[in-house]
C-alpha atoms as a PDB file:
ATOM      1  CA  UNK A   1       0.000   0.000   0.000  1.00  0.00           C
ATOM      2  CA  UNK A   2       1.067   3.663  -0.944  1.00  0.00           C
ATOM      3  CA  UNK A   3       1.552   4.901   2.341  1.00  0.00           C
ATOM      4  CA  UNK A   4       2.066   8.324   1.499  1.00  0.00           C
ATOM      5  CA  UNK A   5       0.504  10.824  -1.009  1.00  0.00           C
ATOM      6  CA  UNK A   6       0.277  14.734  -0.480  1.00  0.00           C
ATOM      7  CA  UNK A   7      -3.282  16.180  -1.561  1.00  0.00           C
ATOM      8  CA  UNK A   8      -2.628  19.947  -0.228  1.00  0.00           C
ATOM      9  CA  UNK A   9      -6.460  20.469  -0.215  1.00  0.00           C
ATOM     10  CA  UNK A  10      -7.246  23.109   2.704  1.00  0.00           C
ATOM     11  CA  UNK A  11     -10.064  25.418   3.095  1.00  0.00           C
ATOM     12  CA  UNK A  12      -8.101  27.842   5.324  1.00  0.00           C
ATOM     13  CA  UNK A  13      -8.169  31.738   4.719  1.00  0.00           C
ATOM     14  CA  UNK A  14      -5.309  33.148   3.722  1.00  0.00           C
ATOM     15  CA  UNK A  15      -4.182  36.236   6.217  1.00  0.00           C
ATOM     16  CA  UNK A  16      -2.428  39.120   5.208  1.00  0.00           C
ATOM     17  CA  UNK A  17       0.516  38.425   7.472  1.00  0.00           C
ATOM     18  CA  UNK A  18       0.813  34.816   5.320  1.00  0.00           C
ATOM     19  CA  UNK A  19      -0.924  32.872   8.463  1.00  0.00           C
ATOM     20  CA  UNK A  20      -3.778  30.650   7.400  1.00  0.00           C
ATOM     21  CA  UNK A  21      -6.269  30.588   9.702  1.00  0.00           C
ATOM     22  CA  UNK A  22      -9.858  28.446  10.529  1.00  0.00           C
ATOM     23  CA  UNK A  23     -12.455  30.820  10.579  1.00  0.00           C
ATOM     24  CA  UNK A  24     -14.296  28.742  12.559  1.00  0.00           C
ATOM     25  CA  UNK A  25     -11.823  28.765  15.622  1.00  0.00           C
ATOM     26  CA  UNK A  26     -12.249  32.230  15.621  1.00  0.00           C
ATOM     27  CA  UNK A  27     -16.231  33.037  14.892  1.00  0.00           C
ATOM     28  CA  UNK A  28     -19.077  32.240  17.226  1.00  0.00           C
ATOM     29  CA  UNK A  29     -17.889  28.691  18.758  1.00  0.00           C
ATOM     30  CA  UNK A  30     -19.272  26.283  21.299  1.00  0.00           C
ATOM     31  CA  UNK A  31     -17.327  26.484  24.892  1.00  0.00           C
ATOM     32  CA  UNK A  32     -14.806  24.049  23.856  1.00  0.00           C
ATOM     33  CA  UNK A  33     -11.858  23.713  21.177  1.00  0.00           C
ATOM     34  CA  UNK A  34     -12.134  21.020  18.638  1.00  0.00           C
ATOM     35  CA  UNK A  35      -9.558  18.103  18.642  1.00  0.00           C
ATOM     36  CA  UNK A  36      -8.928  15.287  16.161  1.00  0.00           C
ATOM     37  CA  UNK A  37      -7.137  12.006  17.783  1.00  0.00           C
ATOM     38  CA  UNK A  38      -5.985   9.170  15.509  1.00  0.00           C
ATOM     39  CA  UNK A  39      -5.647   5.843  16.810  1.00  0.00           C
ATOM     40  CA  UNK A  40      -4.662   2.278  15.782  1.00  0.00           C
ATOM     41  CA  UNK A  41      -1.476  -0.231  16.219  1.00  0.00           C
ATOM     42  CA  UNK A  42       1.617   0.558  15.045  1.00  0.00           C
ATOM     43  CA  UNK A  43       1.866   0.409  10.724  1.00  0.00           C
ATOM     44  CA  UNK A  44      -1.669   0.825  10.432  1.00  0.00           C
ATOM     45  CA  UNK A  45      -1.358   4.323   8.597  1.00  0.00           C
ATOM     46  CA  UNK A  46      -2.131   6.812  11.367  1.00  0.00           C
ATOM     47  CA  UNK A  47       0.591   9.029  10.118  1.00  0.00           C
ATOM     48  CA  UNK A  48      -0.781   9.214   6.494  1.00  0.00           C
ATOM     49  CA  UNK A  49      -4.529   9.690   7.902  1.00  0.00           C
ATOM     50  CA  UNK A  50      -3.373  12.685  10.094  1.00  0.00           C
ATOM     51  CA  UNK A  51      -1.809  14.367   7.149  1.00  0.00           C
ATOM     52  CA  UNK A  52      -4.728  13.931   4.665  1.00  0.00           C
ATOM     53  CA  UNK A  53      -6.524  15.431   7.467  1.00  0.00           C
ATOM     54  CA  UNK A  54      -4.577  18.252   8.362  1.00  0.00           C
ATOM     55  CA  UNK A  55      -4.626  19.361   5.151  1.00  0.00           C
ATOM     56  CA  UNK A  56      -8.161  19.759   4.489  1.00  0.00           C
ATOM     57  CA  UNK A  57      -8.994  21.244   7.537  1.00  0.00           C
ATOM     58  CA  UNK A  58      -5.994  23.454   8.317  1.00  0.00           C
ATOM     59  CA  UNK A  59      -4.361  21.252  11.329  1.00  0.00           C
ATOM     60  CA  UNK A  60      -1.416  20.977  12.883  1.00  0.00           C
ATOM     61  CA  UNK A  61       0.270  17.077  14.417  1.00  0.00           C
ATOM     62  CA  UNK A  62       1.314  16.802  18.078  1.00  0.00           C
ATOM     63  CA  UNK A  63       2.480  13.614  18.184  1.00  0.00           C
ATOM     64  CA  UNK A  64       1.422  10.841  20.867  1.00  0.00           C
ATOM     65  CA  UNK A  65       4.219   8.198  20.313  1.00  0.00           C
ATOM     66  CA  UNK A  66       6.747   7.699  23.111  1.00  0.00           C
ATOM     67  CA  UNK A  67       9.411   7.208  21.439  1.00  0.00           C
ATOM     68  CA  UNK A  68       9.021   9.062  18.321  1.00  0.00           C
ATOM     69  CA  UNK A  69       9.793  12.371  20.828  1.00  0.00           C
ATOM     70  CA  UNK A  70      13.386  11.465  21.104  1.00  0.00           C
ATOM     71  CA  UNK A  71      15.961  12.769  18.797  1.00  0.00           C
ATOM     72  CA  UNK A  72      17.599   9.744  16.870  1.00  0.00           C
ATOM     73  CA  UNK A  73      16.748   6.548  15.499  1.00  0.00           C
ATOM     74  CA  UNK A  74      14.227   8.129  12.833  1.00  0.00           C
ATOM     75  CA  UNK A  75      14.346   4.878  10.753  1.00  0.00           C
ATOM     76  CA  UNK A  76      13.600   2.312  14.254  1.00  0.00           C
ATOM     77  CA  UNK A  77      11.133   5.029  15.353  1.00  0.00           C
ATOM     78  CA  UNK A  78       9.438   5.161  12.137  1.00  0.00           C
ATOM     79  CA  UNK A  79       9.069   8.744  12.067  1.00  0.00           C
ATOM     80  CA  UNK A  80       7.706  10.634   9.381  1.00  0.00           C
ATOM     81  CA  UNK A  81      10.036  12.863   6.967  1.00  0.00           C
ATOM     82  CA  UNK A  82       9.763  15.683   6.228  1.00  0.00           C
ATOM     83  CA  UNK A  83       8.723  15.030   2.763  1.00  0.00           C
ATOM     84  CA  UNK A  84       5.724  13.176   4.122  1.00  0.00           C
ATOM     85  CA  UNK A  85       4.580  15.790   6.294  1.00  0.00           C
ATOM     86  CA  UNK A  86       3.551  17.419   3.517  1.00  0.00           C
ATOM     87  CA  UNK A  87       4.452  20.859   4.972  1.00  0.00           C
ATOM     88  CA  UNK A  88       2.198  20.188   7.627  1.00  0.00           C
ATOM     89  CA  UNK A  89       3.719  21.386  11.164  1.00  0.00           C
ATOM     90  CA  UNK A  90       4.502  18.900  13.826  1.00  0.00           C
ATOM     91  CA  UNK A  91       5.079  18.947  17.449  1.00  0.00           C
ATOM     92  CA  UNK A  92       6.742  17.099  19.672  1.00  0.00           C
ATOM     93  CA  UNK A  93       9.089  15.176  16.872  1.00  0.00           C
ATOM     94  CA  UNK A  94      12.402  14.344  17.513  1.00  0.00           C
ATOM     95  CA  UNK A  95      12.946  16.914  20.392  1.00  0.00           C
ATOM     96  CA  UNK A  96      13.782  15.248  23.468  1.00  0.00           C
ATOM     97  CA  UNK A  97      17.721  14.450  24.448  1.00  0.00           C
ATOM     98  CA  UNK A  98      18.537  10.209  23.706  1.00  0.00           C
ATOM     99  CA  UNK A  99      18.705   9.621  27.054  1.00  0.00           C
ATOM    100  CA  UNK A 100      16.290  11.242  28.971  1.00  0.00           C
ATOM    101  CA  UNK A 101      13.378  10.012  30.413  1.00  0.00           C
ATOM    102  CA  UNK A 102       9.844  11.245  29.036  1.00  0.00           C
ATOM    103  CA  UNK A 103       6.815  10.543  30.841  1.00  0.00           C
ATOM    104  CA  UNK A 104       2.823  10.675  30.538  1.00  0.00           C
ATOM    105  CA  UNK A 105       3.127  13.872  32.987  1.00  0.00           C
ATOM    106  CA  UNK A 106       5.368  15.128  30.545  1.00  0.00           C
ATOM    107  CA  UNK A 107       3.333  14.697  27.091  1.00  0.00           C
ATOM    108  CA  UNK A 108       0.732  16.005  29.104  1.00  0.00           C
ATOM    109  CA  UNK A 109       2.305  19.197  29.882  1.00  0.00           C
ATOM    110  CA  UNK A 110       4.506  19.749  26.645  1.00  0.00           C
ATOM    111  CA  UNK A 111       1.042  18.471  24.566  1.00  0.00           C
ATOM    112  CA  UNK A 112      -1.512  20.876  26.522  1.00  0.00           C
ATOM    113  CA  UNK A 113       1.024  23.853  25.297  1.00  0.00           C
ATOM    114  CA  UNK A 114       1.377  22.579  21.857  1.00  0.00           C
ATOM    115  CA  UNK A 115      -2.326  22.335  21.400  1.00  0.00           C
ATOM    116  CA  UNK A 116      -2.825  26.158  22.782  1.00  0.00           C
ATOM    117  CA  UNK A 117      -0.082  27.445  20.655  1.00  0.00           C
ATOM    118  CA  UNK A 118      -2.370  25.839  17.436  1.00  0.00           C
ATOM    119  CA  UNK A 119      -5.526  26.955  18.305  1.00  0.00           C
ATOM    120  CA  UNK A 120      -4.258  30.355  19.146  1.00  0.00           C
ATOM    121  CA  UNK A 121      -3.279  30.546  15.419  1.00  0.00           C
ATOM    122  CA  UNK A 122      -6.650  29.352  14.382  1.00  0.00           C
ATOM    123  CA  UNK A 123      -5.254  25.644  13.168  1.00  0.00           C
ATOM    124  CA  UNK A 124      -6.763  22.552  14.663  1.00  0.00           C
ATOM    125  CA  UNK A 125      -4.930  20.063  16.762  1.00  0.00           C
ATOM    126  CA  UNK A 126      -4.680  16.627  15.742  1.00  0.00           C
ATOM    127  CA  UNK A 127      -3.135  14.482  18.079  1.00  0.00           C
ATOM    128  CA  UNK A 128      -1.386  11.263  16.385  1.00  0.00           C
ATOM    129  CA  UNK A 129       0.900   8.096  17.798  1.00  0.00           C
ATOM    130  CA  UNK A 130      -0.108   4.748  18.654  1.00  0.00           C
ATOM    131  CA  UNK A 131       0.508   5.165  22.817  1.00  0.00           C
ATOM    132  CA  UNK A 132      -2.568   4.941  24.305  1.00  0.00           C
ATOM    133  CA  UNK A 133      -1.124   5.254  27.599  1.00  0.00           C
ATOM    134  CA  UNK A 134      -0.241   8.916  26.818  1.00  0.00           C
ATOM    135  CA  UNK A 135      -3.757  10.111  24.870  1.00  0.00           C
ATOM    136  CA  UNK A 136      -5.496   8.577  27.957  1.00  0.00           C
ATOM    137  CA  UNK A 137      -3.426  10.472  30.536  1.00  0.00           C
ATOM    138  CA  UNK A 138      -3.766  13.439  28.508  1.00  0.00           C
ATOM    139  CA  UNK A 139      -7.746  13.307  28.169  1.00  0.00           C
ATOM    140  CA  UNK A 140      -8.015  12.585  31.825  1.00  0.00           C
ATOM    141  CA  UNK A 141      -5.279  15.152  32.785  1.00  0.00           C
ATOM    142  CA  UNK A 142      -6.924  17.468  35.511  1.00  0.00           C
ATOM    143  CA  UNK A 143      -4.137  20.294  35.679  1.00  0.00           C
ATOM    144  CA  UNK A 144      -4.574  21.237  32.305  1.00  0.00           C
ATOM    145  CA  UNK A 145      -8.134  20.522  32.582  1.00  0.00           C
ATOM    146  CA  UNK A 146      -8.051  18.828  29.210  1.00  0.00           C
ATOM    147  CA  UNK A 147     -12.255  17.840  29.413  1.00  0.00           C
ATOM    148  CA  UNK A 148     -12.841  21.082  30.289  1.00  0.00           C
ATOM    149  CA  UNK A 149     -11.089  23.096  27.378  1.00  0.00           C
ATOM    150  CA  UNK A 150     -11.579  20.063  24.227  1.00  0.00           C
ATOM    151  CA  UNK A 151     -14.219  18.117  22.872  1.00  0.00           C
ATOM    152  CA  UNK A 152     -12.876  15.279  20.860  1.00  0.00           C
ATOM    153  CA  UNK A 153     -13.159  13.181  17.523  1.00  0.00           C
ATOM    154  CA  UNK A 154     -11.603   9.491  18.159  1.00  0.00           C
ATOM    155  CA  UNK A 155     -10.632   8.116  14.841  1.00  0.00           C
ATOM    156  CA  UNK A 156      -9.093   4.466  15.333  1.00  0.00           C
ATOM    157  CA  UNK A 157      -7.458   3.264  12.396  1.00  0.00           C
ATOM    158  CA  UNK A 158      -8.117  -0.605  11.996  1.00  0.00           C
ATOM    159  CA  UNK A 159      -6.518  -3.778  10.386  1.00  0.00           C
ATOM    160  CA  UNK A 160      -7.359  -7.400  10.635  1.00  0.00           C
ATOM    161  CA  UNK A 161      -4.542  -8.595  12.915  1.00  0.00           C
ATOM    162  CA  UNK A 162      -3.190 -11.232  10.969  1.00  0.00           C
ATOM    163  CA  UNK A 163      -2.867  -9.127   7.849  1.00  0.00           C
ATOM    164  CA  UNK A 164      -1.133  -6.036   9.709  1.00  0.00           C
ATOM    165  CA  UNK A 165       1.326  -8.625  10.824  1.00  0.00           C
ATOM    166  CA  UNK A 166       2.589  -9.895   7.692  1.00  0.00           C
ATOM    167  CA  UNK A 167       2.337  -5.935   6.440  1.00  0.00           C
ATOM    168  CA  UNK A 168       5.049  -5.311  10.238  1.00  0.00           C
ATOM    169  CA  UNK A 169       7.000  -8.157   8.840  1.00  0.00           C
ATOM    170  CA  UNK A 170       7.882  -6.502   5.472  1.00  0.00           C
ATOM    171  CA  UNK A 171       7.860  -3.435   6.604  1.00  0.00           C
ATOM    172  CA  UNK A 172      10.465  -4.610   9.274  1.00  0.00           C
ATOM    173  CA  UNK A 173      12.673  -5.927   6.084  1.00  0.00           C
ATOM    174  CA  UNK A 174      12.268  -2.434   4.413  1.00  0.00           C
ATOM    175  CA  UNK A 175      13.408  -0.873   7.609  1.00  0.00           C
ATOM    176  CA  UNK A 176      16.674  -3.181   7.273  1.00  0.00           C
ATOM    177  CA  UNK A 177      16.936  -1.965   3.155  1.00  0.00           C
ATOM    178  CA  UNK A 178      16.810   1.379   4.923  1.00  0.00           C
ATOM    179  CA  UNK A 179      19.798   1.270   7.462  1.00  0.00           C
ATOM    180  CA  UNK A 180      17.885  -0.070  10.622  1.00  0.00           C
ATOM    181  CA  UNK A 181      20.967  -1.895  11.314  1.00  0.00           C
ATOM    182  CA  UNK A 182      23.686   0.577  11.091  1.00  0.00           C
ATOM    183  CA  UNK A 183      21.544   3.241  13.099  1.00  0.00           C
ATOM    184  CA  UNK A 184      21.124   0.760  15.884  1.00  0.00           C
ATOM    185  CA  UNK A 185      24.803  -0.413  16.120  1.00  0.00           C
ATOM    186  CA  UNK A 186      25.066   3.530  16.650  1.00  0.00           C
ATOM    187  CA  UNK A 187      23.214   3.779  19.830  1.00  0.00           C
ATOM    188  CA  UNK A 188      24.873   0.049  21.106  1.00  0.00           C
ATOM    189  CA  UNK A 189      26.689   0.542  24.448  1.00  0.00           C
ATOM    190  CA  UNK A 190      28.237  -2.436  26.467  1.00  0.00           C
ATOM    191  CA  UNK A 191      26.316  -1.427  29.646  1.00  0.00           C
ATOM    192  CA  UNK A 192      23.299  -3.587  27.351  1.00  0.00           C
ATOM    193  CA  UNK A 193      21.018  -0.326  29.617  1.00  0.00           C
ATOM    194  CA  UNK A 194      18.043  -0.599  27.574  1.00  0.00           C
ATOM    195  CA  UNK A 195      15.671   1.256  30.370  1.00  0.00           C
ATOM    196  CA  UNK A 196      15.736   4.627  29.545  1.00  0.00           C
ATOM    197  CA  UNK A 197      15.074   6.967  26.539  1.00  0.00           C
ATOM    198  CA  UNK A 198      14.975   6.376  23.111  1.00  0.00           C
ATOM    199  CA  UNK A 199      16.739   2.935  23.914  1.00  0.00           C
ATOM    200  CA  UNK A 200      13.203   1.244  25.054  1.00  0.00           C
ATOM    201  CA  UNK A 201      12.457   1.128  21.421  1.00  0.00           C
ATOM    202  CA  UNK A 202      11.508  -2.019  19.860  1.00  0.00           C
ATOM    203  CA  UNK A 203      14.405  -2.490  17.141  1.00  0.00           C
ATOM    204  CA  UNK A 204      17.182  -1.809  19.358  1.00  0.00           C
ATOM    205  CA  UNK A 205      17.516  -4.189  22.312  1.00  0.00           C
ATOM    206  CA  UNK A 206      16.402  -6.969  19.914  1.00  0.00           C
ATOM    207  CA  UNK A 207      20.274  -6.412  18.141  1.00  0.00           C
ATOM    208  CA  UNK A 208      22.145  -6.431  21.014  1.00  0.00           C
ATOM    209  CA  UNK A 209      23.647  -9.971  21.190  1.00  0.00           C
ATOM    210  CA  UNK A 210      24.724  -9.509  17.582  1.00  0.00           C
ATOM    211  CA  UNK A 211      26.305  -6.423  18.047  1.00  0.00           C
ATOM    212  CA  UNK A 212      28.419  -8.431  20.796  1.00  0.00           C
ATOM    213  CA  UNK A 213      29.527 -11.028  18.951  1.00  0.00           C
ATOM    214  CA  UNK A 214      29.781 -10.063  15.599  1.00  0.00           C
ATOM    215  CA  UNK A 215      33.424  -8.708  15.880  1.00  0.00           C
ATOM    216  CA  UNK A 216      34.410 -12.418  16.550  1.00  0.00           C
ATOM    217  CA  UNK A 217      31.831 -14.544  15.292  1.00  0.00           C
ATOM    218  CA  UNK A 218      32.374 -16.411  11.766  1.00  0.00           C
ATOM    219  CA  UNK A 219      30.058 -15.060   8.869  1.00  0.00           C
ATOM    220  CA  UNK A 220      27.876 -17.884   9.164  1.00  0.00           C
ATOM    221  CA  UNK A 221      27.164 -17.621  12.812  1.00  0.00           C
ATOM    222  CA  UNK A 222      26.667 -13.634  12.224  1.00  0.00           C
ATOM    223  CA  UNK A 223      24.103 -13.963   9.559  1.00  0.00           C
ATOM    224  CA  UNK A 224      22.179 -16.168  11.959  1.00  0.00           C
ATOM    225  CA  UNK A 225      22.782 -13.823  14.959  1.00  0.00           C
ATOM    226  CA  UNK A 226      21.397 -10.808  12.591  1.00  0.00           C
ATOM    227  CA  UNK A 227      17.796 -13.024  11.361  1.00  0.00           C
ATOM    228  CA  UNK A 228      17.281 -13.851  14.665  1.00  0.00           C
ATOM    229  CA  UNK A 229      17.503 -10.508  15.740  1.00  0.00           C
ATOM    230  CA  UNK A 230      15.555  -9.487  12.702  1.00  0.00           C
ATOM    231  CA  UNK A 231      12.934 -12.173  13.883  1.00  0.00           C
ATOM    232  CA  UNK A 232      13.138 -11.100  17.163  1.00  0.00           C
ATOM    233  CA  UNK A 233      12.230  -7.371  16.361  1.00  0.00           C
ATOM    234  CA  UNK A 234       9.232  -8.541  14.225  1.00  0.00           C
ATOM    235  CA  UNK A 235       8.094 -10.399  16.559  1.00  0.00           C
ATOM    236  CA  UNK A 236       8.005  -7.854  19.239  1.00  0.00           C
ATOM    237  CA  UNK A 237       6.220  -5.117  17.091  1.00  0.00           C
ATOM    238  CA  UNK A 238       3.649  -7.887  16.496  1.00  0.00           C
ATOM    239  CA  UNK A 239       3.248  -8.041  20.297  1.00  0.00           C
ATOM    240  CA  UNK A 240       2.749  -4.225  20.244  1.00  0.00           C
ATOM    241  CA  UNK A 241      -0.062  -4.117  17.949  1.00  0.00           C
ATOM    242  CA  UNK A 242      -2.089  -6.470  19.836  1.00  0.00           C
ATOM    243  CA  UNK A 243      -1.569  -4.682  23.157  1.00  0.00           C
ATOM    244  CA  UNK A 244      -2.493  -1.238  21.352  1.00  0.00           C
ATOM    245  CA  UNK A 245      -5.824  -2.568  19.665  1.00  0.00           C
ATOM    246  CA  UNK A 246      -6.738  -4.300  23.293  1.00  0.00           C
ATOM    247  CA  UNK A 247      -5.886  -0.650  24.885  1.00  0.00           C
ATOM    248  CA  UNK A 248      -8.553   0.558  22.354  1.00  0.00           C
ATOM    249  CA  UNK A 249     -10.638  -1.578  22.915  1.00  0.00           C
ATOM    250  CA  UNK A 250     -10.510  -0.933  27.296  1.00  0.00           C
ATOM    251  CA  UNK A 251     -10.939   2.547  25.933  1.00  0.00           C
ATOM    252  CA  UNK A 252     -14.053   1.541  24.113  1.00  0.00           C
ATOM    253  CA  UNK A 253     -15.925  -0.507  26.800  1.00  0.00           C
ATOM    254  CA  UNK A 254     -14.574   0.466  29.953  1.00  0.00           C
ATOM    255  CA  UNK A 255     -14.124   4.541  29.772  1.00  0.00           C
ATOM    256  CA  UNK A 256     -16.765   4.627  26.841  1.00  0.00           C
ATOM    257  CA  UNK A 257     -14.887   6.576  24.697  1.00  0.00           C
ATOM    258  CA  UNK A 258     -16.984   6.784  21.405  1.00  0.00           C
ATOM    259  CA  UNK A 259     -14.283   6.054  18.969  1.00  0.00           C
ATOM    260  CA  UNK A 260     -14.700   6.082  15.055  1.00  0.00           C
ATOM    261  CA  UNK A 261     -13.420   2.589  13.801  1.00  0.00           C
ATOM    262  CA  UNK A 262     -12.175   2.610   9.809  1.00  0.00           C
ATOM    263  CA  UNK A 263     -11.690  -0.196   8.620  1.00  0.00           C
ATOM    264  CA  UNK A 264      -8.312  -0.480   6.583  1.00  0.00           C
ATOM    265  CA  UNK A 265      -7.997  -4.158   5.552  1.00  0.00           C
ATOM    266  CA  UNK A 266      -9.123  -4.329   2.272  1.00  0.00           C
ATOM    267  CA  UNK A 267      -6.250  -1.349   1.530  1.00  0.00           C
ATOM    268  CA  UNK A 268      -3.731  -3.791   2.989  1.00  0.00           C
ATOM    269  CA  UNK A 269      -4.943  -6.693   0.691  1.00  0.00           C
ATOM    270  CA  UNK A 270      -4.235  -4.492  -2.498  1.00  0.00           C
ATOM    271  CA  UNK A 271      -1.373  -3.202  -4.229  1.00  0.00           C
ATOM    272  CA  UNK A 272      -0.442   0.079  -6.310  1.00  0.00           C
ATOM    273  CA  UNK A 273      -3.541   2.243  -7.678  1.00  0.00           C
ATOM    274  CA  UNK A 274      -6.233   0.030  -5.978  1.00  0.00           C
ATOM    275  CA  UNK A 275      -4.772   0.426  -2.856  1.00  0.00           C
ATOM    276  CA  UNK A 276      -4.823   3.983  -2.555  1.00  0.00           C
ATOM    277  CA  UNK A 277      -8.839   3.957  -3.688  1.00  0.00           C
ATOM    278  CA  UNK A 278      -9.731   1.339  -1.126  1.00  0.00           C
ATOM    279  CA  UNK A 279      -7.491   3.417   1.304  1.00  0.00           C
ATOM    280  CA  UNK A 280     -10.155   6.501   0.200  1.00  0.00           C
ATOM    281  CA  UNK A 281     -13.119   5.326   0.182  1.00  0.00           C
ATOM    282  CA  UNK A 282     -12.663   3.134   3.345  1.00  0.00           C
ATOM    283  CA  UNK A 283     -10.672   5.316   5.472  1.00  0.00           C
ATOM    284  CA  UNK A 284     -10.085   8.901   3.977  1.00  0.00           C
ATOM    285  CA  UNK A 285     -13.172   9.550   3.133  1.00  0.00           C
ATOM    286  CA  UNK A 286     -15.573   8.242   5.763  1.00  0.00           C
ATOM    287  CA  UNK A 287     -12.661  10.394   8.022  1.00  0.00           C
ATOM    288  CA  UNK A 288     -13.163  13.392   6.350  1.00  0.00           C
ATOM    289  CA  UNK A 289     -17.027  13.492   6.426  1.00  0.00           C
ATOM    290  CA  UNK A 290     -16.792  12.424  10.546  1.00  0.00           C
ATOM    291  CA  UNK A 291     -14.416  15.744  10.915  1.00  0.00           C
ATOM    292  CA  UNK A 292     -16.808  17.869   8.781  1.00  0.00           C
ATOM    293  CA  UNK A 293     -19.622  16.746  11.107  1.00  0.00           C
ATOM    294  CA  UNK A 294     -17.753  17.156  14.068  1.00  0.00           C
ATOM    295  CA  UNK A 295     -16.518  20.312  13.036  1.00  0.00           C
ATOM    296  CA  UNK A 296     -20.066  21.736  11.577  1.00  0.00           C
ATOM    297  CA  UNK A 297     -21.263  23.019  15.611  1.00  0.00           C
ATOM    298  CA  UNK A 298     -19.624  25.884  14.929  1.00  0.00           C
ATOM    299  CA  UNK A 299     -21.449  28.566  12.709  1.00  0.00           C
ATOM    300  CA  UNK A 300     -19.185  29.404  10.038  1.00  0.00           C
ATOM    301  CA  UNK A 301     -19.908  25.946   8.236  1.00  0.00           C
ATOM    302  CA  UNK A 302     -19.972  27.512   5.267  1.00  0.00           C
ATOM    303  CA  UNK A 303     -15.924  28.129   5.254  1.00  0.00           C
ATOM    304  CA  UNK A 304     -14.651  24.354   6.211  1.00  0.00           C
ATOM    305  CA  UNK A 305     -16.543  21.527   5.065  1.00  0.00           C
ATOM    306  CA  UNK A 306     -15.160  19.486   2.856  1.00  0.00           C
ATOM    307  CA  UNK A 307     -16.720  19.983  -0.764  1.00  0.00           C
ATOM    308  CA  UNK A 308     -15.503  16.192  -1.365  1.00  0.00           C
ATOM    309  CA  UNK A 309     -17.789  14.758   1.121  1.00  0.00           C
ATOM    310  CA  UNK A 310     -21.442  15.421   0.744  1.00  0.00           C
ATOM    311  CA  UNK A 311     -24.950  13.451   1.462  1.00  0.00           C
ATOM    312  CA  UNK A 312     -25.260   9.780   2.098  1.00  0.00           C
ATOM    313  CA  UNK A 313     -21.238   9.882   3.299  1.00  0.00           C
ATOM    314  CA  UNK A 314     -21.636  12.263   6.128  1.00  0.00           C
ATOM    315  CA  UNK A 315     -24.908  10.140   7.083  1.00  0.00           C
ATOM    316  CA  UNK A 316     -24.002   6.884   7.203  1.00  0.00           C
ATOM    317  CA  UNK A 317     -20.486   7.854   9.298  1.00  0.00           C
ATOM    318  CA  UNK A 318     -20.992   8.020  13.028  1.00  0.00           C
ATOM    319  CA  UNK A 319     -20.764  11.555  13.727  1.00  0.00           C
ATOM    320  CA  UNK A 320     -20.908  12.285  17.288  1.00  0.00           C
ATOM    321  CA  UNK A 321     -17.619  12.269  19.636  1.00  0.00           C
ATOM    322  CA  UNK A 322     -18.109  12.729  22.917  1.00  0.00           C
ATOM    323  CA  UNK A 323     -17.469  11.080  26.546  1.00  0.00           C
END
């Protein structure tokens, strides 16, 4: 599946000091600021469903992944380039020191001001990453008094399980085409400290025990060392993805979080140019019509929904997000 392709579609105003700006988050509004959250397991496309959003409707990313806020290891991290952002700004990227130690009260703090700072320029905030752990401490964050200030839109990005884990196997192989190895054996220490920072990420530990012995080791015995570490690093993403849709899912039943489920399967099943309409019509689109929706309490209507969605699309998608 094409997992990346830049429609720069947005209804924003242009301002005369180049800013483009929402009318709607600065007209007649209802007490709280809009927020988009994307959802799903890692590989599932939550990256390329925030962009295609934030385009249309003038947003900006602050990113929800844990380890995708450290500096380094942009290939292990999977973390977006810059070509794939599309121009579209992004916070929390890349900006916290290797070895420090980031937690929920953190994200909670450095997210809250990231999502101020983008409403106060009239953009809306759509919060991406596949830890739950941190979107849930944010939404119940009291200090910031995140309920208080936001309604949300959940959008959970989907995949049958057993087909998003042969799509984490070869994208796990395209991550070794790509230099996963050689950034990993950058960050290897003999200490084998795997407990803090940017070293907790799946795709580093996982190499260790090669890195040790292949110095000494005969070819053959190193080229088994490496698949099993290969293996071993598919393996554990595969783990991940089933503990993020079963977070969802808590989220779902147990906190009754109404969250928008898309359904991305079929994409995953096809290749090339019928990929990317399956990924449209069973993802984009119903996405786009469930922000327009959510979006459409505030008056100026008129200025931000999406000419693309119209009619039986905006009702048949579940358009209500609240708690």
């Amino acid at each position: 599946m094409s997992m990346f392709t830049c429609k720069q579609i947005s209804p924003s105003l242009n301002m005369p000091d180049g800013r483009h700006v929402l009318p709607f988050l600065h007209g007649s509004r209802t007490s709280k600021e809009k927020v988009v959250v994307v959802m799903g397991a890692t590989g599932t496309g939550k990256s390329k469903l925030s962009i295609d959003v934030a385009t249309r409707f003038s947003g900006e990313v602050v990113n929800s992944d844990k380890m995708q806020v450290y500096e380094g290891l942009d290939v292990i991290t999977n973390k977006i380039s810059e070509e794939e952002s599309c121009g579209v700004p992004h916070h929390l990227l890349g900006i916290i020191d290797a070895n420090a130690d980031f937690t929920s009260t953190n994200f909670c703090n450095m997210a809250s001001l990231a999502m101020r700072s983008t409403v106060g320029r009239g953009q809306l905030p759509i919060i991406v990453g596949g830890s739950n752990s941190f979107i849930e401490a944010l939404v119940d964050d009291e200090i910031h008094q995140f309920r208080s200030r936001y309604e949300c839109c959940f959008l959970w990005v989907d995949v049958s399980m057993p087909v998003l884990q042969r799509f984490v196997s070869d994208r796990v192989d395209q991550m070794v085409d790509n230099g996963m190895v050689n950034e990993a054996r950058q960050m290897f220490s003999l200490d084998g400290d795997y407990s803090r920072g940017v070293k907790k990420s799946i795709g580093l530990p996982e190499f260790d025990h090669y890195f040790r012995a292949e110095r000494f080791a005969d070819l053959e015995t190193r080229k088994k060392l490496l698949k099993k570490a290969i293996d071993e690093v598919k393996k554990n993403t595969c783990k991940l993805a089933c503990r993020q849709v079963e977070k969802i899912h808590r989220l779902r039943t147990n906190k009754k979080w109404k969250i928008h489920r898309l359904d991305a399967t079929d994409a995953f099943l096809k290749q090339g140019r019928r990929s990317d309409k399956a990924w449209d019509e069973l993802v984009a689109a119903p996405s786009r019509a469930i922000v327009s929706q959510f979006l459409s309490t505030f008056e100026s209507k008129k200025y931000y929904m999406d000419t693309s969605v119209r009619g039986a699309a905006i009702e048949t998608a579940m358009v209500t997000a609240t708690y």
